[in-house]
C-alpha atoms as a PDB file:
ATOM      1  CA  UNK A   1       7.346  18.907 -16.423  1.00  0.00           C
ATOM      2  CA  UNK A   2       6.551  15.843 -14.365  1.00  0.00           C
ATOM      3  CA  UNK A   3       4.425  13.173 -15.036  1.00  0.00           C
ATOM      4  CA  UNK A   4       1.020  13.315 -12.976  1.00  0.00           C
ATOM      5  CA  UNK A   5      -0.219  10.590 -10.765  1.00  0.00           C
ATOM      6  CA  UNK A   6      -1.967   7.760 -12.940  1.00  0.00           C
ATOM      7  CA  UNK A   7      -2.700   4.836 -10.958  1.00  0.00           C
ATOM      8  CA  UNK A   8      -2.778   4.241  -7.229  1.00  0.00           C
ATOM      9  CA  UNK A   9      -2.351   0.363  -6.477  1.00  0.00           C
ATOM     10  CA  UNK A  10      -3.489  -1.287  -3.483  1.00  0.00           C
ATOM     11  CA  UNK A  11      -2.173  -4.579  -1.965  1.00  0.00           C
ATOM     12  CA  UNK A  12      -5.364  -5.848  -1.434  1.00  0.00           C
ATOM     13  CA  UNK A  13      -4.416  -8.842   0.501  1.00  0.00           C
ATOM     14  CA  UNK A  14      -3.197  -7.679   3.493  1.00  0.00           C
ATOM     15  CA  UNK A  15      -5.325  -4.162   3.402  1.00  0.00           C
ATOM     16  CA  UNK A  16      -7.964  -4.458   5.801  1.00  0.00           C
ATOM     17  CA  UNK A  17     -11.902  -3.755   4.739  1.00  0.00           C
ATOM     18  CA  UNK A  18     -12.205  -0.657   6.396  1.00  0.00           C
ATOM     19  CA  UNK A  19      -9.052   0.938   4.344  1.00  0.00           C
ATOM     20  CA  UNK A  20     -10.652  -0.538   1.286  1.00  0.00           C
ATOM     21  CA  UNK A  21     -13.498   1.030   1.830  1.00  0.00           C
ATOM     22  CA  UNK A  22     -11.985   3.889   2.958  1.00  0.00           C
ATOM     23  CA  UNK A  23     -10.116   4.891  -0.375  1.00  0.00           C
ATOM     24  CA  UNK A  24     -13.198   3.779  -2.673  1.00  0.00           C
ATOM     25  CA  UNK A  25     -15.105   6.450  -0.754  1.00  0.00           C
ATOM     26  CA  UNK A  26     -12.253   8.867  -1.493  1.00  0.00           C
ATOM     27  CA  UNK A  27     -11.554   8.151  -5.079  1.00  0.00           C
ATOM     28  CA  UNK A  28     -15.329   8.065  -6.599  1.00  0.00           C
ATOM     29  CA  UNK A  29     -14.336  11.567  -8.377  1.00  0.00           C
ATOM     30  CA  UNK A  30     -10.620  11.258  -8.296  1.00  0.00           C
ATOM     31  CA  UNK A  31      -9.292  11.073 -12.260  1.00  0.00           C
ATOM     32  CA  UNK A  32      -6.885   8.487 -11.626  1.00  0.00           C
ATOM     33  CA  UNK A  33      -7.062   4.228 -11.988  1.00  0.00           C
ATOM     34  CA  UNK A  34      -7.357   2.885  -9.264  1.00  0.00           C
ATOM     35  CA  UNK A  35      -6.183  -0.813  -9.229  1.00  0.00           C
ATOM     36  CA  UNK A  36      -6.781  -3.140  -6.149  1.00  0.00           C
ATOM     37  CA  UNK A  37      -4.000  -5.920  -6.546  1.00  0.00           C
ATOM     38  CA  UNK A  38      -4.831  -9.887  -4.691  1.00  0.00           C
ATOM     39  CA  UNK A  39      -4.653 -13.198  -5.004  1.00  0.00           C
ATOM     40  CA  UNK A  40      -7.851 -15.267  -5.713  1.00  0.00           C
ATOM     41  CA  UNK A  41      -7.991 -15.893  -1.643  1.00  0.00           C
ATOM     42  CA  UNK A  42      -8.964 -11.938  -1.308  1.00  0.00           C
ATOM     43  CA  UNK A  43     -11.157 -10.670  -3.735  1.00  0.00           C
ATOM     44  CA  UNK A  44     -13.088  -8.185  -2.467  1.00  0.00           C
ATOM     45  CA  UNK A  45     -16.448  -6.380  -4.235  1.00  0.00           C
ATOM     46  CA  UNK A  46     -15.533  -3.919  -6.903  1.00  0.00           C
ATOM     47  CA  UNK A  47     -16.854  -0.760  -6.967  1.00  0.00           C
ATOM     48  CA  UNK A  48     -17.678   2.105  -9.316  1.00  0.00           C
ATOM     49  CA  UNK A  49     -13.734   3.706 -10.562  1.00  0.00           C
ATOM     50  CA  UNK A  50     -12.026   0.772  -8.912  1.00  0.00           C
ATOM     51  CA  UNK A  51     -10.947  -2.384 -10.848  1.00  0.00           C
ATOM     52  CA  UNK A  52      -9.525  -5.423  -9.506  1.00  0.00           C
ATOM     53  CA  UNK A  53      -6.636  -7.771 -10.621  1.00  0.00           C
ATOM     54  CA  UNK A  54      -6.548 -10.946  -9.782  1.00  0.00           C
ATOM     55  CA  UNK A  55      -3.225 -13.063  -9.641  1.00  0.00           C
ATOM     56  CA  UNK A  56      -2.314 -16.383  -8.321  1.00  0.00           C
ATOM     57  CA  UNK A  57      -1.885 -17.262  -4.674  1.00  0.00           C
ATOM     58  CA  UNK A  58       1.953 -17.964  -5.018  1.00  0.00           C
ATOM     59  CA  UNK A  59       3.846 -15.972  -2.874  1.00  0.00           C
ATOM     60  CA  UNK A  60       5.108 -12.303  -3.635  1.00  0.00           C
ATOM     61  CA  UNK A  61       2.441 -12.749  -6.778  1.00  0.00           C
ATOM     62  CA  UNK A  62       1.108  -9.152  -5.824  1.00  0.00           C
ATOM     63  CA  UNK A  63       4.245  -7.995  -5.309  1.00  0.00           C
ATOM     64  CA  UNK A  64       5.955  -8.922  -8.541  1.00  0.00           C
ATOM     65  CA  UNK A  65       2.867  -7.370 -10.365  1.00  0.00           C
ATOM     66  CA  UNK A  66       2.849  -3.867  -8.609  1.00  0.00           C
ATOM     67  CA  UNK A  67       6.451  -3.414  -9.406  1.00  0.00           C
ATOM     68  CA  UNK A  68       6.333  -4.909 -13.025  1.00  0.00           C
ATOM     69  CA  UNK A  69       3.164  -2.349 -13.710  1.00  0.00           C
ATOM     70  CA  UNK A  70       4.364   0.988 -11.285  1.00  0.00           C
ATOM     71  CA  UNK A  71       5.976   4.093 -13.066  1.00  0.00           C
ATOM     72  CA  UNK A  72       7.468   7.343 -11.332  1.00  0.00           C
ATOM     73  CA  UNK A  73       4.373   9.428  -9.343  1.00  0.00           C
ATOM     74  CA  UNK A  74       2.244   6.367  -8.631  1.00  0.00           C
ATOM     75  CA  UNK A  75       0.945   5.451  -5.714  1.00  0.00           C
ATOM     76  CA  UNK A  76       1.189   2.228  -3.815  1.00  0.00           C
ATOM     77  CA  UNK A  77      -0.742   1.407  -0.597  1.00  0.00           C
ATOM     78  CA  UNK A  78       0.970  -1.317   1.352  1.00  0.00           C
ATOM     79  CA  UNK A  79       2.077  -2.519   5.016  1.00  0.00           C
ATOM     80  CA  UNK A  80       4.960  -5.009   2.900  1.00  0.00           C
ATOM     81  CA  UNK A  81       8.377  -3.361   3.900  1.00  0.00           C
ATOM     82  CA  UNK A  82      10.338  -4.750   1.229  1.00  0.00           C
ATOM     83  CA  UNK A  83       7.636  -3.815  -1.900  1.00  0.00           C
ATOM     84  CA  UNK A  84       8.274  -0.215  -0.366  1.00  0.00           C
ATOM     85  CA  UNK A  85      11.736  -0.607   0.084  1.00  0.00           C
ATOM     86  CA  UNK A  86      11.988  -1.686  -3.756  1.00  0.00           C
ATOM     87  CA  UNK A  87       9.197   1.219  -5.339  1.00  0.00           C
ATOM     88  CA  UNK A  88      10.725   4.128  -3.571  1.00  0.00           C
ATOM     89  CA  UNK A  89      13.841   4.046  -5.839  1.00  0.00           C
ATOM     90  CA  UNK A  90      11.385   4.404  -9.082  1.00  0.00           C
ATOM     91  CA  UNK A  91       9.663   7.377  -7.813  1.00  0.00           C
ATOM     92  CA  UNK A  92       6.417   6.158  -6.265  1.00  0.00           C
ATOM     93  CA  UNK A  93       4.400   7.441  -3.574  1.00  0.00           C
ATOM     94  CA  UNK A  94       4.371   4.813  -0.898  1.00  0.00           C
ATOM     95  CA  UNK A  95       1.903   4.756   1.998  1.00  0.00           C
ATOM     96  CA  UNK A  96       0.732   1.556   4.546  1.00  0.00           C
ATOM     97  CA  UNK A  97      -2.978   1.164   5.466  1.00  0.00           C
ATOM     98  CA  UNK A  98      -1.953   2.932   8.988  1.00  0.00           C
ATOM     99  CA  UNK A  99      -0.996   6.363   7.226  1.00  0.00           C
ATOM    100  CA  UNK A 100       2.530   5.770   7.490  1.00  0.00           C
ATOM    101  CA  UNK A 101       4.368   7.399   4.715  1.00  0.00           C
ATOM    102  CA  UNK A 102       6.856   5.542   3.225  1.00  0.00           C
ATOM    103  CA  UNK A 103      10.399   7.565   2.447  1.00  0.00           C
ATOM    104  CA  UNK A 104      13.617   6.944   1.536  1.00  0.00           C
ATOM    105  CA  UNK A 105      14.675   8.315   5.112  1.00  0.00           C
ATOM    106  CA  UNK A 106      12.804   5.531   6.682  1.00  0.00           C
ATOM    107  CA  UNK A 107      13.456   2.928   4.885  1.00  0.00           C
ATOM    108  CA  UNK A 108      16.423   0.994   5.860  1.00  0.00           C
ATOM    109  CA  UNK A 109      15.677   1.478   9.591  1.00  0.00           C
ATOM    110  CA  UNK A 110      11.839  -0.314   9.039  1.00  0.00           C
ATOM    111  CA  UNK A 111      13.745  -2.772   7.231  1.00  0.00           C
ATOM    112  CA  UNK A 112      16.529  -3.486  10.095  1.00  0.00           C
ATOM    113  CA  UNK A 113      13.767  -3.424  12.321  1.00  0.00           C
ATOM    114  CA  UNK A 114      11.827  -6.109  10.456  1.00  0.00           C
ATOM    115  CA  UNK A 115      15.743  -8.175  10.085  1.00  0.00           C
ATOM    116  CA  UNK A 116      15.870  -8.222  13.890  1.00  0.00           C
ATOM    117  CA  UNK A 117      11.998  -9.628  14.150  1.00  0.00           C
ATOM    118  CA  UNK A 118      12.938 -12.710  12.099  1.00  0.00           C
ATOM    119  CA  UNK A 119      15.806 -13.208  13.755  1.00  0.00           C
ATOM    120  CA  UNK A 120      14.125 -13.750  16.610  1.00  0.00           C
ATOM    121  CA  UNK A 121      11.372 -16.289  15.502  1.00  0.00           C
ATOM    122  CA  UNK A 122      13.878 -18.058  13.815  1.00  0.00           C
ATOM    123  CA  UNK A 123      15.656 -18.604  17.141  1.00  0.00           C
ATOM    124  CA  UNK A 124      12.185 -19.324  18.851  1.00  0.00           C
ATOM    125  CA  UNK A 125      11.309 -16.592  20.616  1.00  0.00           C
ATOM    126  CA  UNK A 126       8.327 -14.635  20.418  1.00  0.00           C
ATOM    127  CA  UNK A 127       7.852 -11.194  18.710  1.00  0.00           C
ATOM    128  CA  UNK A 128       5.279  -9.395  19.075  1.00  0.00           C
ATOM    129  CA  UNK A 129       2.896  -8.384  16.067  1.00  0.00           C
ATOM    130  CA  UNK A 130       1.345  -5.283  14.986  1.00  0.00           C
ATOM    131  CA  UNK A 131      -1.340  -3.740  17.037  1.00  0.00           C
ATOM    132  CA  UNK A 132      -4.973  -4.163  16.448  1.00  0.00           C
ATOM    133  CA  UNK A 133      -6.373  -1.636  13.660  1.00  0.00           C
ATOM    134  CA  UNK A 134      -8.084   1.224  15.548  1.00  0.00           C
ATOM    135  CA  UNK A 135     -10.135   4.176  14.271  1.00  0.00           C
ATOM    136  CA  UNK A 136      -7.071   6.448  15.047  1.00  0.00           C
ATOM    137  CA  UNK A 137      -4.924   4.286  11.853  1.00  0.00           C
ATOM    138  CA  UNK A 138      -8.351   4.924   9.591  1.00  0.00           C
ATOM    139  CA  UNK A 139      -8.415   8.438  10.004  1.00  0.00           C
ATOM    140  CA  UNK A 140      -4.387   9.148  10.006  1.00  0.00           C
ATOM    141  CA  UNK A 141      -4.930   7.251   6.595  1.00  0.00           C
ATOM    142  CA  UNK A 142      -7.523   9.432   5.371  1.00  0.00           C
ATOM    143  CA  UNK A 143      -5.688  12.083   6.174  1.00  0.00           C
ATOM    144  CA  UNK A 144      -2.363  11.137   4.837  1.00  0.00           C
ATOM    145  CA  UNK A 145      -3.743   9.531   1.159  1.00  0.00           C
ATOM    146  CA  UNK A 146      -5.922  12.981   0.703  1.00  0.00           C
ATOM    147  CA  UNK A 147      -2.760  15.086   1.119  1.00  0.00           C
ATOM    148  CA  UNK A 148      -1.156  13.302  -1.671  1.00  0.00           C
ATOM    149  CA  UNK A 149      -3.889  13.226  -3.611  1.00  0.00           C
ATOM    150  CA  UNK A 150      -4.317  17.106  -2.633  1.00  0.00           C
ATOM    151  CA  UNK A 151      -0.406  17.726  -3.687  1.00  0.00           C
ATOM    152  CA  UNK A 152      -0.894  15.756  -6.800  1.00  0.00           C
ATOM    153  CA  UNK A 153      -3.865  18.263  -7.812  1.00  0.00           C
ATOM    154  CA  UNK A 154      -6.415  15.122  -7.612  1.00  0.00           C
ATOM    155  CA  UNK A 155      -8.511  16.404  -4.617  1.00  0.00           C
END
């Protein structure tokens, strides 16, 4: 039989407030730990059935925490490439703050694409960044983290 969903971890430090928000409001009832993962330079204010963890500012520090602590059916909320590229192996749900799901199918090509982008700052050019965070990202979120949690049996 397999396991059931037991934590969902958020990379809190690049989330933005409206996704935090966002899954606090969904997972008040939902029988899972839910663990928002930053560095002391993005603590945000805990809420009722969410807990915080708090890790040095070093680089990758969230990272190296959400895959030392992940097991198969968790779910991870991140826009970091690599972390996803690195949890899909081990069986995690992986999602970024924009409702993008995460798959094994998807993977390497996100990651080429974000080989190319550094290429090209490195030689001095510019590259553009991601778009500004729009209502349209919120709600494909919501809609996106409830039909996991919906699949899982959580919703």
């Amino acid at each position: 039989m397999p396991k059931k969903m037991q934590t969902i971890f958020i990379d809190a430090d690049a989330c933005p407030v409206p996704i935090k928000q966002e899954i606090q409001d969904i997972c008040r009832n939902v029988p899972v730990d839910v663990l928002f993962v930053a560095s002391y330079a993005h603590v945000m204010n805990e809420e009722k059935n969410t807990k915080w963890i708090i890790v040095d500012s070093n680089r990758e520090e969230v990272d190296l925490y959400i895959v030392n602590h992940v097991i198969p059916n968790d779910f991870v909320i991140t826009q970091d490439y690599g972390l996803a590229s690195i949890l899909l192996p081990k069986g995690v749900y992986v999602l970024s703050p924009r409702g993008k799901r995460y798959l094994e199918k998807n993977i390497d090509d996100l990651l080429y694409m974000r080989h190319l982008s550094s290429k090209e700052r490195r030689a001095g050019n510019r590259v553009k960044g991601p778009k500004p965070f729009r209502k349209e990202d919120k709600e494909r979120f919501s809609e996106e983290f409830k039909k996991v949690l919906k699949k899982e049996g959580l919703l």
